[in-house]
PDB file of N, CA and C in Angstrom:
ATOM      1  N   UNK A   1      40.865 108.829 156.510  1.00  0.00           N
ATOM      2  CA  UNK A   1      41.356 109.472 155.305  1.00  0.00           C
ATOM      3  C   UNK A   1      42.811 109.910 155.489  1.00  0.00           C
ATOM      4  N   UNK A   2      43.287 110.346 156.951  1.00  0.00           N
ATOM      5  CA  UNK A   2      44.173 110.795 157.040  1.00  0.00           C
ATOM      6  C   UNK A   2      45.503 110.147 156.619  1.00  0.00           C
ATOM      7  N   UNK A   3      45.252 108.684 157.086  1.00  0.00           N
ATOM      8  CA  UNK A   3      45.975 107.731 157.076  1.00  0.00           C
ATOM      9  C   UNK A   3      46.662 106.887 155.980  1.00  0.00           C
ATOM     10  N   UNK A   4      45.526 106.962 154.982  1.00  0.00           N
ATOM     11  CA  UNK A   4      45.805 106.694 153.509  1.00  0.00           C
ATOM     12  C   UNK A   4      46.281 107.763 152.917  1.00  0.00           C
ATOM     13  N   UNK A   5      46.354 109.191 152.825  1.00  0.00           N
ATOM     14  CA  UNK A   5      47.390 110.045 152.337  1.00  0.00           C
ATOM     15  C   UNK A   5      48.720 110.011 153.092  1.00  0.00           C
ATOM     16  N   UNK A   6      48.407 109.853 154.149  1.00  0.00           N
ATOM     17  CA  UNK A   6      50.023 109.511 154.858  1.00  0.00           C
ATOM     18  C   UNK A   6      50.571 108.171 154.568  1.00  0.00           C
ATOM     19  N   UNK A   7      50.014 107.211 154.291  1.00  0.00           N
ATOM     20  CA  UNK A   7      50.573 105.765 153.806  1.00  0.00           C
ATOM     21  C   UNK A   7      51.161 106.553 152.341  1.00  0.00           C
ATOM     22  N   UNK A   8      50.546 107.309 151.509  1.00  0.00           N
ATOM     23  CA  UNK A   8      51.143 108.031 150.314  1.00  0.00           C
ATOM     24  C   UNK A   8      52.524 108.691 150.175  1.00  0.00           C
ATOM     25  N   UNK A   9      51.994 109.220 151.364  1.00  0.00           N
ATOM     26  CA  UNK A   9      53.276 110.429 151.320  1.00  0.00           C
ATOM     27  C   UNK A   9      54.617 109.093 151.604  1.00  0.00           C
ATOM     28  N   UNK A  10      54.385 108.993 152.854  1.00  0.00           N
ATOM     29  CA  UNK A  10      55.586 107.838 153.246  1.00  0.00           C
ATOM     30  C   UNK A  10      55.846 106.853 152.226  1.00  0.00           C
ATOM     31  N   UNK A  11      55.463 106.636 151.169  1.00  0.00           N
ATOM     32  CA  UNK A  11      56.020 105.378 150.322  1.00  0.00           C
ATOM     33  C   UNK A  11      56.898 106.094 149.736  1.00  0.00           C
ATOM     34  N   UNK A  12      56.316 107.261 149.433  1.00  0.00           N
ATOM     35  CA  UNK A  12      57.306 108.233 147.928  1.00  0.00           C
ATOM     36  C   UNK A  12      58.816 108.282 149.104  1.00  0.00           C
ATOM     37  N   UNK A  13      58.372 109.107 150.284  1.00  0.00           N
ATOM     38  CA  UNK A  13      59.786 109.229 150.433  1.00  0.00           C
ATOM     39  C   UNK A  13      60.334 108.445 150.867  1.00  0.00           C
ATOM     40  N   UNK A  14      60.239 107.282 150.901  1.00  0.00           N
ATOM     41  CA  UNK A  14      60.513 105.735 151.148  1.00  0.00           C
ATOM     42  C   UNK A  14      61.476 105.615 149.860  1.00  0.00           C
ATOM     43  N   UNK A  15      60.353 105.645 149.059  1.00  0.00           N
ATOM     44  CA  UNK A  15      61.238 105.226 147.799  1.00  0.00           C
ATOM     45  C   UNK A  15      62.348 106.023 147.439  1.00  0.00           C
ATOM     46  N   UNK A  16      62.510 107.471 147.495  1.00  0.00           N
ATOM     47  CA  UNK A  16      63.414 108.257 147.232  1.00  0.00           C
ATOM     48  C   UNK A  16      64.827 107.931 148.572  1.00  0.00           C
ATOM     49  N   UNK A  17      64.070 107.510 149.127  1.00  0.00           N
ATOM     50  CA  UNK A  17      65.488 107.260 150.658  1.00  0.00           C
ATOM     51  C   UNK A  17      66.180 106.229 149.979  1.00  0.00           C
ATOM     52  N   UNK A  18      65.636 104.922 149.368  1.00  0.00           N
ATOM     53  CA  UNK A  18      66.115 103.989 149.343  1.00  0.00           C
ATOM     54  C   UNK A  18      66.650 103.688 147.646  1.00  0.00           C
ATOM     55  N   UNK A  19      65.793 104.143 146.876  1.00  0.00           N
ATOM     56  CA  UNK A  19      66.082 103.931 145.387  1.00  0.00           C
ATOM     57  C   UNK A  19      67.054 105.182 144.963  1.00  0.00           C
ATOM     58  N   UNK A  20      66.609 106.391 145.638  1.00  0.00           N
ATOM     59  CA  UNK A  20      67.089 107.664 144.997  1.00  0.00           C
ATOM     60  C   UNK A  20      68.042 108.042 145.407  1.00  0.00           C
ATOM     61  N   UNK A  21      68.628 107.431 146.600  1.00  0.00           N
ATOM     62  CA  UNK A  21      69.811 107.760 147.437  1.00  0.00           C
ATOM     63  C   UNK A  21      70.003 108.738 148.247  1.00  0.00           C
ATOM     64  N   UNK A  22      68.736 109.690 148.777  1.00  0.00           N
ATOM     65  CA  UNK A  22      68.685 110.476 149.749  1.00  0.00           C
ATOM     66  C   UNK A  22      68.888 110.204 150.837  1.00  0.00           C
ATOM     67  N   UNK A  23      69.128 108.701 151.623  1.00  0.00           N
ATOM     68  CA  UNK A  23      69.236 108.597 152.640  1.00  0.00           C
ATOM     69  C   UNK A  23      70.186 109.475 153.772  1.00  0.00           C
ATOM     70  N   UNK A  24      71.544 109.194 152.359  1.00  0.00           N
ATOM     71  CA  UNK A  24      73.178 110.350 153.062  1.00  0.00           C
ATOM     72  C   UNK A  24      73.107 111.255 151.642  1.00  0.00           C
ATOM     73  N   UNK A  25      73.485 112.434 152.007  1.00  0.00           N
ATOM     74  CA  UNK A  25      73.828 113.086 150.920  1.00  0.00           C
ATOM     75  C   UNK A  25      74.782 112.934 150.372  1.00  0.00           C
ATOM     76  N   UNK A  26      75.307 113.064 148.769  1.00  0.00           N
ATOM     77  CA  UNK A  26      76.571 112.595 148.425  1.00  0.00           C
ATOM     78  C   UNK A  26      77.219 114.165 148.080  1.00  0.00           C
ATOM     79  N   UNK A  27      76.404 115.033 148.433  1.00  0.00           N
ATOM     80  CA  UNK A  27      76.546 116.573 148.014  1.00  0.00           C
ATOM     81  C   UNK A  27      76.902 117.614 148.896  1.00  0.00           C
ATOM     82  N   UNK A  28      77.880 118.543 149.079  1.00  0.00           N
ATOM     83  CA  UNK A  28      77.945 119.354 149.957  1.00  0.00           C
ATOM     84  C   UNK A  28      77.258 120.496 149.629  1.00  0.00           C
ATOM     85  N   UNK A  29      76.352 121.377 150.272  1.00  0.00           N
ATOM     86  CA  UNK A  29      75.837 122.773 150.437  1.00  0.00           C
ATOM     87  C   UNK A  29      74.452 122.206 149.650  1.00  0.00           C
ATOM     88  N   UNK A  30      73.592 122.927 150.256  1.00  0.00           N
ATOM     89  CA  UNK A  30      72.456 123.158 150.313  1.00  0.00           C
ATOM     90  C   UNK A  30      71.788 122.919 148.622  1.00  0.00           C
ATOM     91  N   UNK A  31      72.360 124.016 147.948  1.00  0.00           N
ATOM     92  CA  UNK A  31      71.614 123.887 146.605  1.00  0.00           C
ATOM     93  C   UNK A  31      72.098 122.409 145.692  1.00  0.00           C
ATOM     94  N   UNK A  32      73.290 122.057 146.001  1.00  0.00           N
ATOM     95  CA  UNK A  32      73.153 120.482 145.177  1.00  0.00           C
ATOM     96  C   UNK A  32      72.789 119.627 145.632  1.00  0.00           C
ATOM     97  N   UNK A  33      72.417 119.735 146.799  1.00  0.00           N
ATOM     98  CA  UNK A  33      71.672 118.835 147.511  1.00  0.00           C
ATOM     99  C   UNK A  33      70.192 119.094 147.062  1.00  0.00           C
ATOM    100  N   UNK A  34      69.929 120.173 147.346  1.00  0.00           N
ATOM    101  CA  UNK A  34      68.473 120.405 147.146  1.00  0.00           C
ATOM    102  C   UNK A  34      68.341 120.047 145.108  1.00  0.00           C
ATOM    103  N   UNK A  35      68.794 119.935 144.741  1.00  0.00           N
ATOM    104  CA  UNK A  35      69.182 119.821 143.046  1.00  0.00           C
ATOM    105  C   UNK A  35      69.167 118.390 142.807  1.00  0.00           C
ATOM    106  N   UNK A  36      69.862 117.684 143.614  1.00  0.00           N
ATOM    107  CA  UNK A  36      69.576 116.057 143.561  1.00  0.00           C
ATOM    108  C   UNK A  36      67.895 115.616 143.747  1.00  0.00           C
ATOM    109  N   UNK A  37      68.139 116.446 145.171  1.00  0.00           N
ATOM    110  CA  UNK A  37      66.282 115.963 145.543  1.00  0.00           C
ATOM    111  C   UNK A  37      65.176 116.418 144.817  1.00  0.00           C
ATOM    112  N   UNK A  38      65.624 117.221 143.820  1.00  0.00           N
ATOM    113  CA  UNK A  38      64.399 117.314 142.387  1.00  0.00           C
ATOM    114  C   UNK A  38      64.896 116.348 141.516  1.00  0.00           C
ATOM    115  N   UNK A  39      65.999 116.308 140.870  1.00  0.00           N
ATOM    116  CA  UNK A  39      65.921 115.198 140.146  1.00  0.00           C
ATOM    117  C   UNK A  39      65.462 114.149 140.478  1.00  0.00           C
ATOM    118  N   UNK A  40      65.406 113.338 141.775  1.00  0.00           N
ATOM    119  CA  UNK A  40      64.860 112.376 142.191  1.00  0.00           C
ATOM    120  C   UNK A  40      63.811 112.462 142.067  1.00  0.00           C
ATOM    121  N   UNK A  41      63.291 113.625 142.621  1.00  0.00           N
ATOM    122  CA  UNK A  41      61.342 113.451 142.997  1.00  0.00           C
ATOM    123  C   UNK A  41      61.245 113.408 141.529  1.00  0.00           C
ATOM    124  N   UNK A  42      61.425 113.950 140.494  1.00  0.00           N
ATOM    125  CA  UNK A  42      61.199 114.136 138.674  1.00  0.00           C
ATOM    126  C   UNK A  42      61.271 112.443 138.446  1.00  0.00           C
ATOM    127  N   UNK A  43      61.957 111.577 139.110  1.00  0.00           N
ATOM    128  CA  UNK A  43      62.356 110.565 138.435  1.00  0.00           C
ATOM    129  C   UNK A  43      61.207 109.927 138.796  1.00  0.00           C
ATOM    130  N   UNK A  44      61.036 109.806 140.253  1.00  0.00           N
ATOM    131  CA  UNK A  44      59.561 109.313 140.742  1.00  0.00           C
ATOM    132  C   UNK A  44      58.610 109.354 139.888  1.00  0.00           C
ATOM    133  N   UNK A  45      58.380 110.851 139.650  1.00  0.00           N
ATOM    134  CA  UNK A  45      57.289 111.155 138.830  1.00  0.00           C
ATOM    135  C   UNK A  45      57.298 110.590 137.324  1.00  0.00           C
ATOM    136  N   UNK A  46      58.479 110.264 136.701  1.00  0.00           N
ATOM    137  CA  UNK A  46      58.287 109.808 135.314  1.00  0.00           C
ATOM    138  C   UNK A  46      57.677 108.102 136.017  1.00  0.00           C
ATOM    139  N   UNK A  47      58.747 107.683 136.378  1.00  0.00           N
ATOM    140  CA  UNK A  47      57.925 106.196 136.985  1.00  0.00           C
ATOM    141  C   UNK A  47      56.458 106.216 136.901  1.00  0.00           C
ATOM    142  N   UNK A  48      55.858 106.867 137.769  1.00  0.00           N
ATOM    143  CA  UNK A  48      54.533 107.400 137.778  1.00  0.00           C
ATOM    144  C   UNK A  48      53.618 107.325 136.663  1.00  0.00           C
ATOM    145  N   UNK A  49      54.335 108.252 135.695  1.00  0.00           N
ATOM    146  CA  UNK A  49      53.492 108.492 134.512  1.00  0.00           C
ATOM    147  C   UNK A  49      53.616 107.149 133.534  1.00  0.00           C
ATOM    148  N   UNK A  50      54.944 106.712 133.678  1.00  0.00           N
ATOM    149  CA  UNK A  50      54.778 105.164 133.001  1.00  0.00           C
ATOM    150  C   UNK A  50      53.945 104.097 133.419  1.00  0.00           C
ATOM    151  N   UNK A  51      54.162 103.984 134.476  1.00  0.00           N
ATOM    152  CA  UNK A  51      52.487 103.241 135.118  1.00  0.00           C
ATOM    153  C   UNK A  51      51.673 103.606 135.092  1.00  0.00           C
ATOM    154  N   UNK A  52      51.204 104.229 134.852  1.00  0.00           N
ATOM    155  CA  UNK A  52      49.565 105.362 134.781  1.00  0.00           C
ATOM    156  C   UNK A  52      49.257 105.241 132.937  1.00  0.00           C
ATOM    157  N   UNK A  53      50.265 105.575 131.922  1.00  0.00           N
ATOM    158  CA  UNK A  53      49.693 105.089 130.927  1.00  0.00           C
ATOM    159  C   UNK A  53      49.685 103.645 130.481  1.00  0.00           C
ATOM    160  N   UNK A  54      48.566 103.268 129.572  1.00  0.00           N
ATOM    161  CA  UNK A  54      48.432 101.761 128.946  1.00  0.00           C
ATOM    162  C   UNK A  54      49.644 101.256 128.734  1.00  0.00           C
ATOM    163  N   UNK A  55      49.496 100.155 128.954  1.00  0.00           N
ATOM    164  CA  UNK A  55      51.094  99.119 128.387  1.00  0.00           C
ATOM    165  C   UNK A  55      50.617  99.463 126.795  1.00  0.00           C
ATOM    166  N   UNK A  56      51.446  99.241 126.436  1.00  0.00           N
ATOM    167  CA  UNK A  56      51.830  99.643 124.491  1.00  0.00           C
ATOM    168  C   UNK A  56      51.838  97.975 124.240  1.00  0.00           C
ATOM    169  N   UNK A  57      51.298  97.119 123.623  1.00  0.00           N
ATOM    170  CA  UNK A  57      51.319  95.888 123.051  1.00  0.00           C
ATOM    171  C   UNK A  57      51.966  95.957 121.860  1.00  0.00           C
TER     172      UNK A  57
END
C-alpha cells in the first residue's frame, strides 16, 4: 500500500518539477516562492478536476 501512495505523491511532484517549473526557483525570498508553489499545486489540481469530470460531447 505504501508504495502506491508514494508512486502518487512522486508523480505530482514530478509533474510540478518539470511542467510547473519548480525545479530552480525564478523567485527570491521565501514567500514568492512559496506563492508560486501554490499556484502550481492549484494548477495541478484544476488538471485533476478536468480529468475526473465527463468529456462534454
Amino acid at each position: 500500500m505504501s508504495q502506491r501512495v508514494r508512486k502518487r505523491v512522486e508523480e505530482i511532484f514530478g509533474w510540478m518539477k518539470t511542467v510547473g517549473g519548480l525545479r530552480k526557483t525564478r523567485y527570491r525570498g521565501l514567500a514568492r516562492t512559496q506563492l508560486h508553489a501554490y499556484l502550481v499545486a492549484a494548477a495541478y489540481n484544476l488538471l485533476r478536476i478536468a480529468r475526473l469530470s465527463p468529456a462534454l460531447a
